[in-house]
Protein backbone atom coordinates (compact mmCIF):
# COMPACT_ATOMS: atom_id res chain seq x y z
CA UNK A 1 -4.59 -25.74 -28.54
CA UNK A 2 -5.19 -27.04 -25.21
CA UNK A 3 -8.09 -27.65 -23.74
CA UNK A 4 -7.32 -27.16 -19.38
CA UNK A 5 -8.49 -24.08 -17.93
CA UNK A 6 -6.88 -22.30 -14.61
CA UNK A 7 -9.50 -21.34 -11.71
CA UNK A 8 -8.67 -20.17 -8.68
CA UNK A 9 -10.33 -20.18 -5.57
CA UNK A 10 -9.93 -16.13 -5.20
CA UNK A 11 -11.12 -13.19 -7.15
CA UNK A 12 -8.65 -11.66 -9.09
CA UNK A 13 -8.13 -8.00 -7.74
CA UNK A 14 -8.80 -6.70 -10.82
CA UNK A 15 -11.97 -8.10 -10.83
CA UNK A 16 -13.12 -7.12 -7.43
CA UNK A 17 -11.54 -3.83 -6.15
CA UNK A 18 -10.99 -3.00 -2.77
CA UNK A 19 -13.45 -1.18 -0.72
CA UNK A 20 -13.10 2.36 0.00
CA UNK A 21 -11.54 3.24 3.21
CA UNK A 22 -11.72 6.51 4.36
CA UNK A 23 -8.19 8.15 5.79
CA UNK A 24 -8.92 7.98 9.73
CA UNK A 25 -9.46 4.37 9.11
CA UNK A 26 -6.20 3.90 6.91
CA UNK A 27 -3.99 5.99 9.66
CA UNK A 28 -5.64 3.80 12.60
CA UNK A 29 -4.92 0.41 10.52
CA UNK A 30 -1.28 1.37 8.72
CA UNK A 31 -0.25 4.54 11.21
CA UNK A 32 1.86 7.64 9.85
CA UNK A 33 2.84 7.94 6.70
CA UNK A 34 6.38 7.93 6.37
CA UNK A 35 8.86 9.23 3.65
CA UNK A 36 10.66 6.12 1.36
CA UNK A 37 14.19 7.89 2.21
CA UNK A 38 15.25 8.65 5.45
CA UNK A 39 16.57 12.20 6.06
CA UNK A 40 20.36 12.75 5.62
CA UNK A 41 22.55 14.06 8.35
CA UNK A 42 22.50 17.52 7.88
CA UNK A 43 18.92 17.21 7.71
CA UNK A 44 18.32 15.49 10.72
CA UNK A 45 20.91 17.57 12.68
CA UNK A 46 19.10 21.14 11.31
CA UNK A 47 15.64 20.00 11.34
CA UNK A 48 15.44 20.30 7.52
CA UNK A 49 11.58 18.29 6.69
């Protein structure tokens, strides 16, 4: 077995969690939220959400 140890300078995330944030402050930091694929043609051109 070996004997060396890792430590790190950081918390692991795990460890310490993020603070809450509540949603005004997430839209003012990150902005809209936007869908992951963007809407085809047809959608686009009817208006289709």
């Amino acid at each position: 077995m070996s004997s060396l140890s890792f430590h790190s300078s950081r918390p692991d995330g795990w460890v310490k969690p993020k603070a809450y944030s509540d949603a005004s402050l997430r839209y003012k930091h990150h902005g809209k939220i936007l869908p992951m694929e963007q809407p085809g043609f047809f959608a686009r051109l009817f208006g289709a959400r």
